[in-house]
PDB file of N, CA and C in Angstrom:
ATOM      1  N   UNK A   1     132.223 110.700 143.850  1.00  0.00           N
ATOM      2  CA  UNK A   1     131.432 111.915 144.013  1.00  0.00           C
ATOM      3  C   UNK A   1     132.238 113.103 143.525  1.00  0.00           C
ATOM      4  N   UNK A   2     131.556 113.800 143.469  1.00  0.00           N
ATOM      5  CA  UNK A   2     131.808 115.596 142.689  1.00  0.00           C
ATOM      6  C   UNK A   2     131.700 116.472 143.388  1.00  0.00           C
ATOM      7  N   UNK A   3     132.625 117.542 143.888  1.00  0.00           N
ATOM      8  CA  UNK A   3     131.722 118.565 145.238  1.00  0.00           C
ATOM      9  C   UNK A   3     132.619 119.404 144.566  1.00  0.00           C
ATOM     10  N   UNK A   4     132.570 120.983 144.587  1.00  0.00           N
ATOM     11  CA  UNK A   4     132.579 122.140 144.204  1.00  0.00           C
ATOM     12  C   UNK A   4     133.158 122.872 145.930  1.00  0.00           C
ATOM     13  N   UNK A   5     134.174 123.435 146.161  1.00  0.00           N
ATOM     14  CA  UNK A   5     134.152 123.632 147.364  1.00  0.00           C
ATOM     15  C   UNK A   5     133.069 124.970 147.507  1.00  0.00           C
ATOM     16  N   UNK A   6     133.029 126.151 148.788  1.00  0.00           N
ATOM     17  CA  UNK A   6     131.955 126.558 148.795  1.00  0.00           C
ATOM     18  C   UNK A   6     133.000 127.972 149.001  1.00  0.00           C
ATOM     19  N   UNK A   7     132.814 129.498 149.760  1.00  0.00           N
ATOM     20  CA  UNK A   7     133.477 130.342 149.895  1.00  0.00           C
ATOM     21  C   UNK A   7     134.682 130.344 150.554  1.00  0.00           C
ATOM     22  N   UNK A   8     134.053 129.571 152.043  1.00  0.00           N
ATOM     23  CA  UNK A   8     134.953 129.001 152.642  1.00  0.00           C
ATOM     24  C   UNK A   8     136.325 127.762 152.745  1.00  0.00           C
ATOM     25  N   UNK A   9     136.007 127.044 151.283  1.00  0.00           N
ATOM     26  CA  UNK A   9     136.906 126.856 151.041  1.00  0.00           C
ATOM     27  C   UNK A   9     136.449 124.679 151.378  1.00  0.00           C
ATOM     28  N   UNK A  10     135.306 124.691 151.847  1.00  0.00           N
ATOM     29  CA  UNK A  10     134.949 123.678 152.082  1.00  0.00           C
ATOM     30  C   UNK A  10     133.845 122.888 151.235  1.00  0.00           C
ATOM     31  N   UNK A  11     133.855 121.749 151.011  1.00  0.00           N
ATOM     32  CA  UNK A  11     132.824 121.073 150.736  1.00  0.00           C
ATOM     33  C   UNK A  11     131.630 119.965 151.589  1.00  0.00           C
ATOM     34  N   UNK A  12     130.699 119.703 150.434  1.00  0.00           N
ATOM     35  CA  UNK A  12     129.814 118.899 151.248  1.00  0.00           C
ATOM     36  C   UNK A  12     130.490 118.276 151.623  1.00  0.00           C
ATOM     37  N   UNK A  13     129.903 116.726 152.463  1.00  0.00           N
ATOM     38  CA  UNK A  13     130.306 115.433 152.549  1.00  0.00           C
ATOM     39  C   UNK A  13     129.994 115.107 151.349  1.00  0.00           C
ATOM     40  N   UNK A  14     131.338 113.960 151.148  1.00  0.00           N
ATOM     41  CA  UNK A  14     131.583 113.684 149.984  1.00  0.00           C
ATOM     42  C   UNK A  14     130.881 111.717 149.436  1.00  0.00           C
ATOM     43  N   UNK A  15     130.573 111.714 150.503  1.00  0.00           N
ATOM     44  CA  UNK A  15     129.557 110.238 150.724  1.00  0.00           C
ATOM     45  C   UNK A  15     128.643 109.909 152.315  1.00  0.00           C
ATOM     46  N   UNK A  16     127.369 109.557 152.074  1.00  0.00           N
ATOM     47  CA  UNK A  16     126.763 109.555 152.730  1.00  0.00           C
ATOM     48  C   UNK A  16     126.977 109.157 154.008  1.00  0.00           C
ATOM     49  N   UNK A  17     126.411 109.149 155.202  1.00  0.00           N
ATOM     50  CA  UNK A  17     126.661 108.990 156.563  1.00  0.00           C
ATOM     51  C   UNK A  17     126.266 107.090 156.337  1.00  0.00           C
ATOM     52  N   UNK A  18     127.718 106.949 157.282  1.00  0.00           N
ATOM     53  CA  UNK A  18     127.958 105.419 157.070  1.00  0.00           C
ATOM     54  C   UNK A  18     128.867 104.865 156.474  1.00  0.00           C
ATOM     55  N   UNK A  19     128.935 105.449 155.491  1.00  0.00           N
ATOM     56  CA  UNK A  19     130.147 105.343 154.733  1.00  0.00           C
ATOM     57  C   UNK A  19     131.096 105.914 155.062  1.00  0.00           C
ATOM     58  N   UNK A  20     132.684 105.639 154.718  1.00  0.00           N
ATOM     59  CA  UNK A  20     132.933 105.153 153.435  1.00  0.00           C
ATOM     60  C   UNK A  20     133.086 103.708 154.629  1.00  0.00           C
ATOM     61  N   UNK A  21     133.726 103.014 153.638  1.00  0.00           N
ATOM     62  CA  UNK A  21     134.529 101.138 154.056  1.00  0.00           C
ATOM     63  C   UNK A  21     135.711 101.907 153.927  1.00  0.00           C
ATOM     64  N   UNK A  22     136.362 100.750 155.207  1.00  0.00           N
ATOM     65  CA  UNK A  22     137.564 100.541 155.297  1.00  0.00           C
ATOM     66  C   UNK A  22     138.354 100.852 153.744  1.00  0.00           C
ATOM     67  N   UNK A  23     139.247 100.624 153.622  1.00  0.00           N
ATOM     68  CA  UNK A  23     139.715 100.830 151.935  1.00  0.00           C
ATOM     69  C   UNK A  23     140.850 101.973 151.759  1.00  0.00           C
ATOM     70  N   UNK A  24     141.369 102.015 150.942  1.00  0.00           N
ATOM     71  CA  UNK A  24     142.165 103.368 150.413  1.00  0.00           C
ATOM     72  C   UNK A  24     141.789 103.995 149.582  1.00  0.00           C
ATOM     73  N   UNK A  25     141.363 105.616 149.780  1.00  0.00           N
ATOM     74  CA  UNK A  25     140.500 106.279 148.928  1.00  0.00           C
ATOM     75  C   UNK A  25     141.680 107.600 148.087  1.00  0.00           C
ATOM     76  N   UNK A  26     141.309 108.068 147.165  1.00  0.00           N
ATOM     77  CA  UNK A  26     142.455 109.243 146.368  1.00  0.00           C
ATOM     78  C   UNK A  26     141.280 110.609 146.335  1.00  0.00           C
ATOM     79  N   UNK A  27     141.632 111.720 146.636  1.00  0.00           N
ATOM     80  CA  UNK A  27     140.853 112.712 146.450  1.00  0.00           C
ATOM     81  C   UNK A  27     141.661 113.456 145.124  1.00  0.00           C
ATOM     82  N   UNK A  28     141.232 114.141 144.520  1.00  0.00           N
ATOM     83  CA  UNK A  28     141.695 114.606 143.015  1.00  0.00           C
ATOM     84  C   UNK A  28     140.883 116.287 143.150  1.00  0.00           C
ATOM     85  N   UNK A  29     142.031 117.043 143.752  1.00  0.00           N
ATOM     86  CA  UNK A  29     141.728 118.343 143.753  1.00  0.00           C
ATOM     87  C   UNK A  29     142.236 119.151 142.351  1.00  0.00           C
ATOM     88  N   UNK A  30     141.570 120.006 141.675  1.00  0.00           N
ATOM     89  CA  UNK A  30     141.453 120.785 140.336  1.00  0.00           C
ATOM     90  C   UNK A  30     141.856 122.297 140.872  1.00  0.00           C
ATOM     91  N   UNK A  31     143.503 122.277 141.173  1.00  0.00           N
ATOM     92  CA  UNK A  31     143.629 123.524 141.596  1.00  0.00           C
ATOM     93  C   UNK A  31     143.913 125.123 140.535  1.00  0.00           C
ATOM     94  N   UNK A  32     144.261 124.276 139.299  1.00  0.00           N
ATOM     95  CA  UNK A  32     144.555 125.670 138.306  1.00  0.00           C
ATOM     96  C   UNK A  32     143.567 126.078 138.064  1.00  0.00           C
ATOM     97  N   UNK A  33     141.717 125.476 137.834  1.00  0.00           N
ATOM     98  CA  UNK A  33     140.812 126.324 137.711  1.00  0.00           C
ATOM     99  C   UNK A  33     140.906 127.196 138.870  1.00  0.00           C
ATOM    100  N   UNK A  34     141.437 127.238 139.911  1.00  0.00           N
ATOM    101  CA  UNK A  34     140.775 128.377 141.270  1.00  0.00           C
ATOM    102  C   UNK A  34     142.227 129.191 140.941  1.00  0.00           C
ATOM    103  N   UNK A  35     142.982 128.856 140.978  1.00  0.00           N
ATOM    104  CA  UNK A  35     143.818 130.014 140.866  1.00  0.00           C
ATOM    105  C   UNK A  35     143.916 130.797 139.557  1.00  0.00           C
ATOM    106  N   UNK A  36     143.486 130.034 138.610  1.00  0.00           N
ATOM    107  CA  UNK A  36     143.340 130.887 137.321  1.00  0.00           C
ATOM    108  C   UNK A  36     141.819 132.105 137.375  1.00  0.00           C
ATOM    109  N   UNK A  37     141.211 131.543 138.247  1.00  0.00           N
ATOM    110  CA  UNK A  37     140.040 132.773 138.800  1.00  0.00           C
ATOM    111  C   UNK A  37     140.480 133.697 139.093  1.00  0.00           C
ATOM    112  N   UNK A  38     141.772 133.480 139.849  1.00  0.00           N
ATOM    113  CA  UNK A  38     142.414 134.503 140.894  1.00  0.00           C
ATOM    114  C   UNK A  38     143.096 135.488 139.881  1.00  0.00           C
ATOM    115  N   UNK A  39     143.261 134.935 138.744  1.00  0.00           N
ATOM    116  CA  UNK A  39     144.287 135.649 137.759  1.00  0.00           C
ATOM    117  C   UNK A  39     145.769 135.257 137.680  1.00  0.00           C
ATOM    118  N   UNK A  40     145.826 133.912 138.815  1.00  0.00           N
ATOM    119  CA  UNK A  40     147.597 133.580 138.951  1.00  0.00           C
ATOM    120  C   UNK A  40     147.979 132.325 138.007  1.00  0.00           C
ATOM    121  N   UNK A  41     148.617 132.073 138.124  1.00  0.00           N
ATOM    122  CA  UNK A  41     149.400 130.737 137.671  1.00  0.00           C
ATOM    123  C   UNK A  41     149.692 130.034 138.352  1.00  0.00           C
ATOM    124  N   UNK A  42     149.290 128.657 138.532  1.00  0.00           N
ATOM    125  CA  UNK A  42     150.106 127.484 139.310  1.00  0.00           C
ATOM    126  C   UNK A  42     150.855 126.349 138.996  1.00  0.00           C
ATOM    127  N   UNK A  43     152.304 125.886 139.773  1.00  0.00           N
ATOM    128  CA  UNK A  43     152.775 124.825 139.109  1.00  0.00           C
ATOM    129  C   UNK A  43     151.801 123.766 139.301  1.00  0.00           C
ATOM    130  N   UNK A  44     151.410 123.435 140.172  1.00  0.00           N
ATOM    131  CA  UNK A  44     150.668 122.124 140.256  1.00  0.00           C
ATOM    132  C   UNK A  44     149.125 122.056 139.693  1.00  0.00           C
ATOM    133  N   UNK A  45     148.630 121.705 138.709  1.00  0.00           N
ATOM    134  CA  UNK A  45     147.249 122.178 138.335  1.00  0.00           C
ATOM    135  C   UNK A  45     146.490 120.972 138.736  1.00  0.00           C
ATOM    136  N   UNK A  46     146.754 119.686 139.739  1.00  0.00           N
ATOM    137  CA  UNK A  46     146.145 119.389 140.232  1.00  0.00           C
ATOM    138  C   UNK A  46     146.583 118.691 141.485  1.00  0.00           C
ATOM    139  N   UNK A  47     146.032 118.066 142.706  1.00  0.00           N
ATOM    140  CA  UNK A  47     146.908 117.407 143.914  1.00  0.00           C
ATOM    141  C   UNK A  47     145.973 116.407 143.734  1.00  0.00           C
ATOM    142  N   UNK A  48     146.213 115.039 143.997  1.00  0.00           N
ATOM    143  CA  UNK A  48     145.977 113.966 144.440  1.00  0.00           C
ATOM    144  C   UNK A  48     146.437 113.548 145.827  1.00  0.00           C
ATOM    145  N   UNK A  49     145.626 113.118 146.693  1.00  0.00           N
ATOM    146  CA  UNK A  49     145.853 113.307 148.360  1.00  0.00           C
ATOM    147  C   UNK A  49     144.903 111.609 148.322  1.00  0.00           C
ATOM    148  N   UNK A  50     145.788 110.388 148.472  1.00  0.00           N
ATOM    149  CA  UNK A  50     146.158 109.275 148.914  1.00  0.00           C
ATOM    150  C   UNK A  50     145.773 108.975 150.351  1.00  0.00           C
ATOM    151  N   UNK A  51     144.657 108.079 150.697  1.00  0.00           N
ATOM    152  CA  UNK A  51     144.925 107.540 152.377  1.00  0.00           C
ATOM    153  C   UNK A  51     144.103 106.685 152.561  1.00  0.00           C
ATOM    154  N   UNK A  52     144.415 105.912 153.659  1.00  0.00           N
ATOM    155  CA  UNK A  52     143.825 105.024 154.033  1.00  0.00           C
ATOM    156  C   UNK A  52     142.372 105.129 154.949  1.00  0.00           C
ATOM    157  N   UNK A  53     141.458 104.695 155.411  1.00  0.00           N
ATOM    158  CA  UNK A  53     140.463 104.855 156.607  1.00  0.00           C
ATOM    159  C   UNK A  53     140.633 103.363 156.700  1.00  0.00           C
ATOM    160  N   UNK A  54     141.013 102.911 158.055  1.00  0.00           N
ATOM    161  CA  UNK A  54     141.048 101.711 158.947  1.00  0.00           C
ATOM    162  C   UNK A  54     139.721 101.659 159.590  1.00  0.00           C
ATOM    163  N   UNK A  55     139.312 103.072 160.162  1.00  0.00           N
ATOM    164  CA  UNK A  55     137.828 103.049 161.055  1.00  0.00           C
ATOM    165  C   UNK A  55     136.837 103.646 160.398  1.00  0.00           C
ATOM    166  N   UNK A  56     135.862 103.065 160.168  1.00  0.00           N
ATOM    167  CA  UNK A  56     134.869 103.998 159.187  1.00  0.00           C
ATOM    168  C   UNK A  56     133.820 104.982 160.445  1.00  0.00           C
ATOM    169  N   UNK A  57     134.323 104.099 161.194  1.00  0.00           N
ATOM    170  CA  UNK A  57     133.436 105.453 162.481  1.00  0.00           C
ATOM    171  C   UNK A  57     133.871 106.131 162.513  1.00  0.00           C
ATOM    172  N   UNK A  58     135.044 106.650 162.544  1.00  0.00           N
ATOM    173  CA  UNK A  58     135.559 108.256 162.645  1.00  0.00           C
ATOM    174  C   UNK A  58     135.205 109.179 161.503  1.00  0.00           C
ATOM    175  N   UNK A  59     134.896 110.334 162.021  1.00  0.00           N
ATOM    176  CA  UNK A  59     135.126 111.373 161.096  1.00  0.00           C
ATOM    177  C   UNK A  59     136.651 111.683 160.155  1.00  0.00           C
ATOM    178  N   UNK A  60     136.618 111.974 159.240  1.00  0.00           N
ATOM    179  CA  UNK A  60     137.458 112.180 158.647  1.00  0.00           C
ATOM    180  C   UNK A  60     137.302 114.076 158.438  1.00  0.00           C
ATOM    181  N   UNK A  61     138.376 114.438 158.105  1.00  0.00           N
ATOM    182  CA  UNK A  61     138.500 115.796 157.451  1.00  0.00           C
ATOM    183  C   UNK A  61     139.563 115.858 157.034  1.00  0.00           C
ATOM    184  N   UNK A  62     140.045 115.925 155.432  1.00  0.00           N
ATOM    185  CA  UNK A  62     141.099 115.813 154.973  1.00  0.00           C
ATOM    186  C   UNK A  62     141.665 117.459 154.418  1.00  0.00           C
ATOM    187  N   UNK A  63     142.266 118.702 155.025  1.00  0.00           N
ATOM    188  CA  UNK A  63     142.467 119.902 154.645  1.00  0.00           C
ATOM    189  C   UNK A  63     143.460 119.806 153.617  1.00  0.00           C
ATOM    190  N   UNK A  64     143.362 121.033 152.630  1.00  0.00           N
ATOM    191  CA  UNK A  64     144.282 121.212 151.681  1.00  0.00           C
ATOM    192  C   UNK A  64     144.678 122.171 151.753  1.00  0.00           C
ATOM    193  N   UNK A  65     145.455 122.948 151.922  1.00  0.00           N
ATOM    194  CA  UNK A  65     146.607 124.153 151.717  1.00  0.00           C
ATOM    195  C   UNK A  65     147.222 124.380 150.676  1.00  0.00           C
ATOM    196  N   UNK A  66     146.631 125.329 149.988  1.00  0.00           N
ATOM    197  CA  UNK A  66     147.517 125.507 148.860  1.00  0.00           C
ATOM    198  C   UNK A  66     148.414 127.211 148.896  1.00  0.00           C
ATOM    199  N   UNK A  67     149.280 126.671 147.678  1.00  0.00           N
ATOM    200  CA  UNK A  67     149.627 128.355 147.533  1.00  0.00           C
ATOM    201  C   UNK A  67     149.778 127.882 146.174  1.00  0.00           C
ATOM    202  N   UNK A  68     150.171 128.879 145.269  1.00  0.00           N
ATOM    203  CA  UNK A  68     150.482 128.679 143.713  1.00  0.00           C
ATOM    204  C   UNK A  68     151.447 127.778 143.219  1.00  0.00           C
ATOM    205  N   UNK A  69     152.584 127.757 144.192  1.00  0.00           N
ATOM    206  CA  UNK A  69     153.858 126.873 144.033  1.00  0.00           C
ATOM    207  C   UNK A  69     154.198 126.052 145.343  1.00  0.00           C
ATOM    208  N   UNK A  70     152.898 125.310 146.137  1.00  0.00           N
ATOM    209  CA  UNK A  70     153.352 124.395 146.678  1.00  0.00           C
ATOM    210  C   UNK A  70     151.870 123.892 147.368  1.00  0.00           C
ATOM    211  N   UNK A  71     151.733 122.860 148.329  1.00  0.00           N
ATOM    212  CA  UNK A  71     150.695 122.773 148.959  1.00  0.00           C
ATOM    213  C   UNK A  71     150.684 121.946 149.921  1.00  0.00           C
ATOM    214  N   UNK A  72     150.196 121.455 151.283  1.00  0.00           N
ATOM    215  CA  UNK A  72     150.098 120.403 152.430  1.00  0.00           C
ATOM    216  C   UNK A  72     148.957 119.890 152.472  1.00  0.00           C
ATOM    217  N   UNK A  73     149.019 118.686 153.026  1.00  0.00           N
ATOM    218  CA  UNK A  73     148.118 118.019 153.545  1.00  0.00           C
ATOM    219  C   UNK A  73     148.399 117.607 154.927  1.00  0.00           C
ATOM    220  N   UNK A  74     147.138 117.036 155.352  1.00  0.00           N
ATOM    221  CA  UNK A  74     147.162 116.201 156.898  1.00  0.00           C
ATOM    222  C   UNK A  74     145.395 115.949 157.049  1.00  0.00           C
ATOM    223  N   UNK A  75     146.051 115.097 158.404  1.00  0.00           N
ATOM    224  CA  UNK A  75     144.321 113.965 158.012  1.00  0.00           C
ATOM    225  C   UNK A  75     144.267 115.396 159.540  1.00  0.00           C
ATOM    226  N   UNK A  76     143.020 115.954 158.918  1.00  0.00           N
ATOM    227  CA  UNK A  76     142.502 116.914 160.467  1.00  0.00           C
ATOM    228  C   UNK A  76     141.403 116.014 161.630  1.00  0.00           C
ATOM    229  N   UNK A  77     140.577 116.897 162.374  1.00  0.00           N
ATOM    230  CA  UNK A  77     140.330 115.704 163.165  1.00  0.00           C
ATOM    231  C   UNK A  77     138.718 116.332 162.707  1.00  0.00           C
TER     232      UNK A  77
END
């Protein structure tokens, strides 16, 4: 899937309710288009964020933090 985040900085769900399966999924964030909006420069022009889901019942929320020259992750709740 394809999602566009929104003002807030969030997107849709990124697959329908039920999904996903068990599995290891990669998210592929496109961060030099947003900061090149901004007018800045970034070293990283994109993050790939790696993980597993063991339970497909749980919610997931995976946040990204960026700044121009660095960024975090963590699985939120």
């Amino acid at each position: 899937a394809r999602r566009v985040t929104d003002a807030d900085g969030r997107c849709q769900p990124l697959v329908a309710p039920g999904q996903p399966a068990a599995g290891t999924y990669k998210l592929l964030f496109e961060t030099a288009p947003y900061w090149q909006g901004l007018g800045h420069s970034s070293f990283y022009p994109y993050v790939e964020v790696v993980f597993t889901v063991t339970d497909p019942a749980q919610k997931l929320h995976v946040p990204l933090l960026i700044s121009p020259y660095s960024y975090t992750t963590y699985r939120g709740s």
